[in-house]
Protein backbone atom coordinates (compact mmCIF):
# COMPACT_ATOMS: atom_id res chain seq x y z
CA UNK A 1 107.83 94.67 86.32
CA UNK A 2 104.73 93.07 85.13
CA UNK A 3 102.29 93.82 82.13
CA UNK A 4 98.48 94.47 82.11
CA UNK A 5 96.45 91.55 80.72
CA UNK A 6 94.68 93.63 78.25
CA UNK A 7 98.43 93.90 76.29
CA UNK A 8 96.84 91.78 73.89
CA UNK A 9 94.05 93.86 72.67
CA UNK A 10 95.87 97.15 73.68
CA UNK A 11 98.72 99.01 74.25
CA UNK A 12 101.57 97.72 76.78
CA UNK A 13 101.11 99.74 79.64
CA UNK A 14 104.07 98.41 82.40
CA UNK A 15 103.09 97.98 86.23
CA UNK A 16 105.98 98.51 88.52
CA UNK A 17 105.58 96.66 91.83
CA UNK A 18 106.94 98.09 94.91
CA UNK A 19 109.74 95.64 94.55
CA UNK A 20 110.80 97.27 90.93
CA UNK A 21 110.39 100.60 92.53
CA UNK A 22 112.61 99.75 95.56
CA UNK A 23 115.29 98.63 92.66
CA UNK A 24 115.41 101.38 90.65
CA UNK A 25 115.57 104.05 93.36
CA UNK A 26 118.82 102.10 94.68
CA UNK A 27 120.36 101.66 91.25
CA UNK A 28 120.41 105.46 90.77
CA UNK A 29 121.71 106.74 94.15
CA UNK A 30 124.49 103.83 92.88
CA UNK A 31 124.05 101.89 96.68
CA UNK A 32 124.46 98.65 97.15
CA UNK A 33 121.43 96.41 98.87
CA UNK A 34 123.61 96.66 101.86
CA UNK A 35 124.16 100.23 102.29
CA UNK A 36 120.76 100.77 101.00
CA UNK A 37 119.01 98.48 103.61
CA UNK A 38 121.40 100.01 106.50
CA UNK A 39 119.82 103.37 105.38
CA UNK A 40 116.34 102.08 106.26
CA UNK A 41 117.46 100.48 109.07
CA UNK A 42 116.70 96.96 108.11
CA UNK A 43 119.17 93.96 106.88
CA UNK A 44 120.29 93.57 103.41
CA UNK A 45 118.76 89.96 103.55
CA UNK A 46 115.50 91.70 104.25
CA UNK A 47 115.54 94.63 102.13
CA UNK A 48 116.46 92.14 99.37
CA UNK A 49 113.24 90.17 99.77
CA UNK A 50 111.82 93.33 99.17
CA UNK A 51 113.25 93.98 95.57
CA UNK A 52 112.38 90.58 95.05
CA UNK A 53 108.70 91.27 96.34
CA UNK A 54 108.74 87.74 98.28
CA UNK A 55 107.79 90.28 101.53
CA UNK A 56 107.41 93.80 101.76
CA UNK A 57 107.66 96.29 104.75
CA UNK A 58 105.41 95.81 107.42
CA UNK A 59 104.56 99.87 107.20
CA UNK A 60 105.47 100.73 103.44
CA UNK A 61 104.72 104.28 103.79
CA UNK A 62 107.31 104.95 106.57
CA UNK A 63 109.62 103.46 104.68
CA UNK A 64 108.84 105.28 101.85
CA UNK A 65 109.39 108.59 103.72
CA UNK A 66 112.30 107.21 104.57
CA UNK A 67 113.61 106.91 101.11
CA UNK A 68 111.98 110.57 100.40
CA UNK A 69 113.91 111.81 103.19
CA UNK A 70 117.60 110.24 101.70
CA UNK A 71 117.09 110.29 98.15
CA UNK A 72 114.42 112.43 97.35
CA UNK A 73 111.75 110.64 95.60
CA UNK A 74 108.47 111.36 96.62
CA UNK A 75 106.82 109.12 98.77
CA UNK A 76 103.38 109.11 96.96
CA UNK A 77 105.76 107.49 93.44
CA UNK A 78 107.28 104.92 95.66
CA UNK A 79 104.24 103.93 96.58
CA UNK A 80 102.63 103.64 93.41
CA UNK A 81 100.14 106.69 94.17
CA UNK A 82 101.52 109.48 91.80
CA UNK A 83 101.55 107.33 88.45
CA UNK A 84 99.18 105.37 86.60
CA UNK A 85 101.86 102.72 86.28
């Protein structure tokens, strides 16, 4: 998670990546990378680089649907476009 640069002259407003979002929708359905990866039918070495925002998915919003369909977070959150954060 990253901050906004105006934190300095304002209030700490936090900016989750897709990465940190990817993270904290695995960590509460309580899967591991693996069995969260094998769920969107990639590798855990990929879906990994994903968490870690070194890559992301070539189509983010099927992926995201993906995740909708499984664990039920809205598509639009995972990909940042419900939230001003």
């Amino acid at each position: 998670m990253s901050t906004n640069a105006a934190a300095e002259t304002g209030p700490l407003i936090p900016e989750w990546s897709l990465g940190d979002r990817f993270r904290k929708v695995r960590r509460i359905t309580g899967l591991s990378q693996a069995e969260f990866a094998q769920r969107l039918g990639t590798n855990q070495k990929t879906y990994a680089a994903w968490e870690l925002d070194t890559t992301a998915p070539r189509n983010p919003v099927a992926v995201a649907k993906r995740i909708e369909a499984f664990a039920g977070v809205p598509a639009g959150w995972m990909l940042g476009l419900n939230s001003p954060s």
